[in-house]
C-alpha atoms as a PDB file:
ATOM      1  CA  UNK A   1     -37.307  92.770 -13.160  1.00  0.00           C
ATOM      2  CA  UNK A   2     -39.126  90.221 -15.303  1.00  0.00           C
ATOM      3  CA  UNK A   3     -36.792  87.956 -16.346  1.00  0.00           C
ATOM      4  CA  UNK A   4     -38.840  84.947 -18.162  1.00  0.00           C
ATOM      5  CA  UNK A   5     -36.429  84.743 -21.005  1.00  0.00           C
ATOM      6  CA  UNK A   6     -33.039  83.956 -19.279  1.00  0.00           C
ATOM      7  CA  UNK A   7     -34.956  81.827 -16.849  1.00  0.00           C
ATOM      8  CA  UNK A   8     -36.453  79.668 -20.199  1.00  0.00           C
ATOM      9  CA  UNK A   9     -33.066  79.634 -21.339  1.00  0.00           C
ATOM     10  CA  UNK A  10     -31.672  77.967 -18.045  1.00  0.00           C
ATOM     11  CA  UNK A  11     -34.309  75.339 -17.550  1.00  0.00           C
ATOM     12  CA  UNK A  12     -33.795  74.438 -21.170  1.00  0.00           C
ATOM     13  CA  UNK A  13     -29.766  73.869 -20.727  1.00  0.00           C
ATOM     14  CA  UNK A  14     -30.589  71.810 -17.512  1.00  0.00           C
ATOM     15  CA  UNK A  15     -33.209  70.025 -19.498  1.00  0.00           C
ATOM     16  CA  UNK A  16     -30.331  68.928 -22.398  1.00  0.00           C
ATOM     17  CA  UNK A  17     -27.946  68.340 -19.152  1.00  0.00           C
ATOM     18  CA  UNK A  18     -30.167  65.796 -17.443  1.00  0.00           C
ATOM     19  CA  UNK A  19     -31.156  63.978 -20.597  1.00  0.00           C
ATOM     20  CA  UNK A  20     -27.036  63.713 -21.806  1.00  0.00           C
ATOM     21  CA  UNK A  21     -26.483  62.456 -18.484  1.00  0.00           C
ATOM     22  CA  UNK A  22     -29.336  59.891 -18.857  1.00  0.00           C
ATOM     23  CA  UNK A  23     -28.030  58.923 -22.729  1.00  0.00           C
ATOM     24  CA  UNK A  24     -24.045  58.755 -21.456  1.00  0.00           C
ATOM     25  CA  UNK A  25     -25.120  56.384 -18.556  1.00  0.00           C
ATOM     26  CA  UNK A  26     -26.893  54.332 -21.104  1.00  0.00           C
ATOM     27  CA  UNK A  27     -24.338  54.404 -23.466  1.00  0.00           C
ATOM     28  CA  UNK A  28     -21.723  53.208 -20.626  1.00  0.00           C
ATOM     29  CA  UNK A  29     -23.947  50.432 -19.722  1.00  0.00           C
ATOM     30  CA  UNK A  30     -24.579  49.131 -22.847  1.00  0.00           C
ATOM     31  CA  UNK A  31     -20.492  49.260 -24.299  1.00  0.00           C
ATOM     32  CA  UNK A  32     -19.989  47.549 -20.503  1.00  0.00           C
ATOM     33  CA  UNK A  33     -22.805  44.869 -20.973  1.00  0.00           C
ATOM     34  CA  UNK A  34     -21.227  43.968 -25.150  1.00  0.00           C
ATOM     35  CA  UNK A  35     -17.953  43.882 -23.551  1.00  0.00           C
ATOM     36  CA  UNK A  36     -19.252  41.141 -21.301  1.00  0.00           C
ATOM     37  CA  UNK A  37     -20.957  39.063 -23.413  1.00  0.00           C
ATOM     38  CA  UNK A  38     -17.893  38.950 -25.789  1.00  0.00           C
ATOM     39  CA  UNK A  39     -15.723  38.321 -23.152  1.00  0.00           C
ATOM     40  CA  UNK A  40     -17.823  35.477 -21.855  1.00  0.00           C
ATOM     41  CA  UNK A  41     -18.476  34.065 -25.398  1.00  0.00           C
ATOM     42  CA  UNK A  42     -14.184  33.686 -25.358  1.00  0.00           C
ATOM     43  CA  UNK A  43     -12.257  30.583 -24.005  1.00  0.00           C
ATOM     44  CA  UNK A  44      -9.832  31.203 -21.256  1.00  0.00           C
ATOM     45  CA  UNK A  45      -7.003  30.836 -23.294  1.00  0.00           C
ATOM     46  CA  UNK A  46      -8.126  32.729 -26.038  1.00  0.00           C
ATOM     47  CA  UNK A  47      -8.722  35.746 -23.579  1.00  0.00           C
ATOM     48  CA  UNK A  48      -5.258  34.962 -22.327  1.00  0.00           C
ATOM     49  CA  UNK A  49      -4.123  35.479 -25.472  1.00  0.00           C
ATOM     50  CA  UNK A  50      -5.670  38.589 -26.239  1.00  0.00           C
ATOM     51  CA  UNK A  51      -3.858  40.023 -23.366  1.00  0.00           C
ATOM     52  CA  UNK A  52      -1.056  39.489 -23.950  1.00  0.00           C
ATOM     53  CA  UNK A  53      -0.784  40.134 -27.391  1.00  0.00           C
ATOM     54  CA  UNK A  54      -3.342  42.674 -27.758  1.00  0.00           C
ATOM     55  CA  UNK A  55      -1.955  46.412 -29.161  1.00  0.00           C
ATOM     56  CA  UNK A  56      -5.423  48.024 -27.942  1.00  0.00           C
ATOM     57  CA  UNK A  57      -5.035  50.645 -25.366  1.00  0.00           C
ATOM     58  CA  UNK A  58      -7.042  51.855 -22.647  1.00  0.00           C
ATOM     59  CA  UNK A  59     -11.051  52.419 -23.044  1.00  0.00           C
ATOM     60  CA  UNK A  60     -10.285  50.343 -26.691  1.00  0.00           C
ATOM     61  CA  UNK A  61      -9.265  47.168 -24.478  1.00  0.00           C
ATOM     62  CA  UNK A  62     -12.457  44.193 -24.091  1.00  0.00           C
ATOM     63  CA  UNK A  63     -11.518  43.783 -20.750  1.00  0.00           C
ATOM     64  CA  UNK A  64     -11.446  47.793 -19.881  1.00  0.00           C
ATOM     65  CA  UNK A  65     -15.024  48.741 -18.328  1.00  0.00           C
ATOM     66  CA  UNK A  66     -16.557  52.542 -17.727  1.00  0.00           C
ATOM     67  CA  UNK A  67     -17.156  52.980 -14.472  1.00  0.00           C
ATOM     68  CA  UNK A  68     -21.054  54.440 -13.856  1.00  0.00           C
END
């Protein structure tokens, strides 16, 4: 059986899944790399600070980084 149409359809949803991949491994690098340079731009103690007092939780936290 001739089945161009479903195979069109399932090159076109790994087509979207490689180029999500590509944009969430950007993203992830680029939230990781801001993170840095704020956290480098901060004095020790003012980092110190921010961890301790700090009500930010989880991925929300400067110091949190996405693994990729």
């Amino acid at each position: 059986p001739d089945q161009r149409h479903g195979n069109k359809i399932i090159l076109a949803l790994v087509a979207y899944n490689i180029a999500l991949f590509v944009a969430t491994k950007l993203f992830h690098v680029s939230v990781n790399a801001r993170r840095d340079r704020i956290g480098n731009a901060v004095p020790h103690e003012q980092k110190e600070d921010y961890l301790s007092t700090t009500k930010h939780r989880g991925n929300k936290r400067l110091d949190f980084r996405f693994p990729h």
